[in-house]
C-alpha atoms as a PDB file:
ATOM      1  CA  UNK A   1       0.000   0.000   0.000  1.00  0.00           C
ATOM      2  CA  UNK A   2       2.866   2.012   0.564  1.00  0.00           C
ATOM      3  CA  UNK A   3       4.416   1.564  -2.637  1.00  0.00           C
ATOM      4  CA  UNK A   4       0.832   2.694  -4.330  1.00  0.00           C
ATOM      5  CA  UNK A   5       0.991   6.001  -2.332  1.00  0.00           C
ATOM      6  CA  UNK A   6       4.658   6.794  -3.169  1.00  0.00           C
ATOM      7  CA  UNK A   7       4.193   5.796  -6.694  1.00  0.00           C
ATOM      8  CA  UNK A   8       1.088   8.155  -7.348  1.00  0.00           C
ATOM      9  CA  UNK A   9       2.787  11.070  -4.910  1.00  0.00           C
ATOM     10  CA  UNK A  10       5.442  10.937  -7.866  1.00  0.00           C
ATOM     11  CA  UNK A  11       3.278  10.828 -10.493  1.00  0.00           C
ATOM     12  CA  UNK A  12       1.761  13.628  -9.333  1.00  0.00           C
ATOM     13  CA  UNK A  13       4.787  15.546  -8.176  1.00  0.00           C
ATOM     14  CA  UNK A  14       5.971  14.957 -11.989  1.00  0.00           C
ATOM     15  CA  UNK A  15       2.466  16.280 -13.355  1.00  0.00           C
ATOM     16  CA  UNK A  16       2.805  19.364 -10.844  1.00  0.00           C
ATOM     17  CA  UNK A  17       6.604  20.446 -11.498  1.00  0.00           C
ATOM     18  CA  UNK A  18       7.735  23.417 -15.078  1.00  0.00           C
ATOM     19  CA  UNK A  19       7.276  20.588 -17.747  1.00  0.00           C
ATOM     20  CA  UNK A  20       8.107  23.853 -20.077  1.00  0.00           C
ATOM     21  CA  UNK A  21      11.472  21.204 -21.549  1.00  0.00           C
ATOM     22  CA  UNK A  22       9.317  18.770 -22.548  1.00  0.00           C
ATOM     23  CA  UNK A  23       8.956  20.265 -26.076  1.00  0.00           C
ATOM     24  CA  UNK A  24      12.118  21.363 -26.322  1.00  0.00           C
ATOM     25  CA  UNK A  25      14.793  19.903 -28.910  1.00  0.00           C
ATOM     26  CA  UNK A  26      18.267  20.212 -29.965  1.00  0.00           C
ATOM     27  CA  UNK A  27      17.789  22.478 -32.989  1.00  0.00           C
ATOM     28  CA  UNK A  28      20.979  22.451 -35.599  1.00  0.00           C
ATOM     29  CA  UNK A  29      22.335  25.042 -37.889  1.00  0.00           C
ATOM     30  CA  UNK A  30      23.212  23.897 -41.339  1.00  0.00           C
ATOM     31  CA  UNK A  31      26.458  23.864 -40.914  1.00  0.00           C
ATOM     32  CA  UNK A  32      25.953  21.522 -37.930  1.00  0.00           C
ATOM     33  CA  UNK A  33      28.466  23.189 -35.955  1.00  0.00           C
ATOM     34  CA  UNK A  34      26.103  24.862 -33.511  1.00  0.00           C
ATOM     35  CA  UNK A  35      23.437  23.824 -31.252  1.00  0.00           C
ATOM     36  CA  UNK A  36      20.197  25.489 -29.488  1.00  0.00           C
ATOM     37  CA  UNK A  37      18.154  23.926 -27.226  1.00  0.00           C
ATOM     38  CA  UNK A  38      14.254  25.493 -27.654  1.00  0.00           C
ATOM     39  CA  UNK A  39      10.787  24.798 -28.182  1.00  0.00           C
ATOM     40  CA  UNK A  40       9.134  25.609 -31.730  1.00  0.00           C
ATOM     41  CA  UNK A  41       6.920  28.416 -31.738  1.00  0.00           C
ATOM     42  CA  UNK A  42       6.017  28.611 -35.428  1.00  0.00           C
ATOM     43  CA  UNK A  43       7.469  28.616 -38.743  1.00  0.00           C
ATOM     44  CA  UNK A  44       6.385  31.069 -41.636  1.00  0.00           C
ATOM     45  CA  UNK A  45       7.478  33.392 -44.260  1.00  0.00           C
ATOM     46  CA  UNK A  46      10.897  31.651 -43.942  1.00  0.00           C
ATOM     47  CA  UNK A  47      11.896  31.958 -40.412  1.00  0.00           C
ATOM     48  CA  UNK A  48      11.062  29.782 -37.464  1.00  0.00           C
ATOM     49  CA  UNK A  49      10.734  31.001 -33.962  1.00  0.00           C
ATOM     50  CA  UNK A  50      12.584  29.620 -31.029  1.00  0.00           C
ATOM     51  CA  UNK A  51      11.502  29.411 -27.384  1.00  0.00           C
ATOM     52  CA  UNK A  52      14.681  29.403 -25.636  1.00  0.00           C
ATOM     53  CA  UNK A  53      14.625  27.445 -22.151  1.00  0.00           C
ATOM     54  CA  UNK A  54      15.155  30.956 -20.622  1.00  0.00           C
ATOM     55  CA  UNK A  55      11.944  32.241 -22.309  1.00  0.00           C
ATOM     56  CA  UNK A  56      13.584  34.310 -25.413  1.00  0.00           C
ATOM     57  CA  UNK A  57      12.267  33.826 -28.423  1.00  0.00           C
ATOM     58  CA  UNK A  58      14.362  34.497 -31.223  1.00  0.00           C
ATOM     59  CA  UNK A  59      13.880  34.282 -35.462  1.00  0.00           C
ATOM     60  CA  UNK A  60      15.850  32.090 -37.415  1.00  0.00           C
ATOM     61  CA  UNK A  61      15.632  32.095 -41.207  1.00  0.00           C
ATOM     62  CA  UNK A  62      14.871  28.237 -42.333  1.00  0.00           C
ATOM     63  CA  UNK A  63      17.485  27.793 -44.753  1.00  0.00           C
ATOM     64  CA  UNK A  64      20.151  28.500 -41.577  1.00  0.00           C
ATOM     65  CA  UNK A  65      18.890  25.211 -39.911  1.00  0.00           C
ATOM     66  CA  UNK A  66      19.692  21.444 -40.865  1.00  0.00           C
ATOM     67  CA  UNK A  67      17.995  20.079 -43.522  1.00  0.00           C
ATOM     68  CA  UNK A  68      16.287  17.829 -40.634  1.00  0.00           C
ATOM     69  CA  UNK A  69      15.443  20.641 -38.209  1.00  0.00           C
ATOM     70  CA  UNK A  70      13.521  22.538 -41.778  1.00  0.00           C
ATOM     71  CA  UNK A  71      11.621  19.483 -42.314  1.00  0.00           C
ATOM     72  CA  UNK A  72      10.783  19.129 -38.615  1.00  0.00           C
ATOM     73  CA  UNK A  73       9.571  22.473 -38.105  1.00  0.00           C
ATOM     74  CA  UNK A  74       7.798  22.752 -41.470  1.00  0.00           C
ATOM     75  CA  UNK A  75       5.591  19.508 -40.640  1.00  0.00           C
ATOM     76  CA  UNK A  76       5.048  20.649 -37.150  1.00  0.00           C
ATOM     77  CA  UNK A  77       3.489  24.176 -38.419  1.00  0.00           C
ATOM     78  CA  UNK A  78       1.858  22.511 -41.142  1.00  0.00           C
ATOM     79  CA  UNK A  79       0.085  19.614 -39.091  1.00  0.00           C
ATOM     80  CA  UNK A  80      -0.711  22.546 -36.596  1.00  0.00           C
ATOM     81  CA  UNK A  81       0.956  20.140 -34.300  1.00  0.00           C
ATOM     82  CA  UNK A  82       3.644  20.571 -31.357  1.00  0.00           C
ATOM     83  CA  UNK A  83       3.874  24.223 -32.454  1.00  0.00           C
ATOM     84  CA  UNK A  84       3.462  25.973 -29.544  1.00  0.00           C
ATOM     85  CA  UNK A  85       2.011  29.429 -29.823  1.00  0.00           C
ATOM     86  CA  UNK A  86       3.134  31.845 -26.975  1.00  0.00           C
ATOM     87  CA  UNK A  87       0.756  33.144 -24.276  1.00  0.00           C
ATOM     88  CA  UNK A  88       0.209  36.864 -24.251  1.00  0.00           C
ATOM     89  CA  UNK A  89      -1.196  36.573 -20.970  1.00  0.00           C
ATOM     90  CA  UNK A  90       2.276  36.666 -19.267  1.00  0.00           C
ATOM     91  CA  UNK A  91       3.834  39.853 -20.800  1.00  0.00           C
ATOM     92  CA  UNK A  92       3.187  42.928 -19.392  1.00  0.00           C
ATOM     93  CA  UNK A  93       2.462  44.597 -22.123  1.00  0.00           C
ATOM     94  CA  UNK A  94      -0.347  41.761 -23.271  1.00  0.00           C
ATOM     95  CA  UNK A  95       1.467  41.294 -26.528  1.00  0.00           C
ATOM     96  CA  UNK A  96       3.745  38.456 -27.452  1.00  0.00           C
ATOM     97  CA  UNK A  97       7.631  39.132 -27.616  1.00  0.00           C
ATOM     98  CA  UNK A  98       8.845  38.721 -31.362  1.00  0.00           C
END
């Protein structure tokens, strides 16, 4: 019975904590020589925004990333997926940083 309690005081203690990483990925230039760590915000007109793990979101044109990372964030946006669009709610100015 023990076990039972512990187990589902984890489970929610993992439910509960910043699960803000859990869409995060290793993005990759095209080059391949450097690395970001972010969560996809969208991807349009040629750029793709980045949610960095520190909450900065920053533009990237397309053709800068790996051919993987393009086709990634081109399917995500177009499946209206794992995109994650930013909430205005917590800037404030009520508008979304760009």
């Amino acid at each position: 019975m023990k076990a039972k309690a512990l187990s589902l005081t984890v489970f929610l203690f993992l439910c509960l904590t910043d699960r803000s990483n859990l869409c995060a990925r290793e993005w990759t230039d095209a080059t391949g020589k450097h690395r970001l760590k972010a969560e996809l915000v969208d991807c349009q007109d040629g750029r793709v925004r980045l949610a960095r793990e520190d909450g900065t979101i920053i533009s990237v044109p397309l053709s800068q990333l790996s051919v993987a990372d393009q086709e990634y964030a081109q399917s995500m946006t177009n499946n209206g997926s794992d995109a994650h669009k930013p909430d205005s709610s917590n800037s404030p100015s009520g508008k979304v940083p760009q």
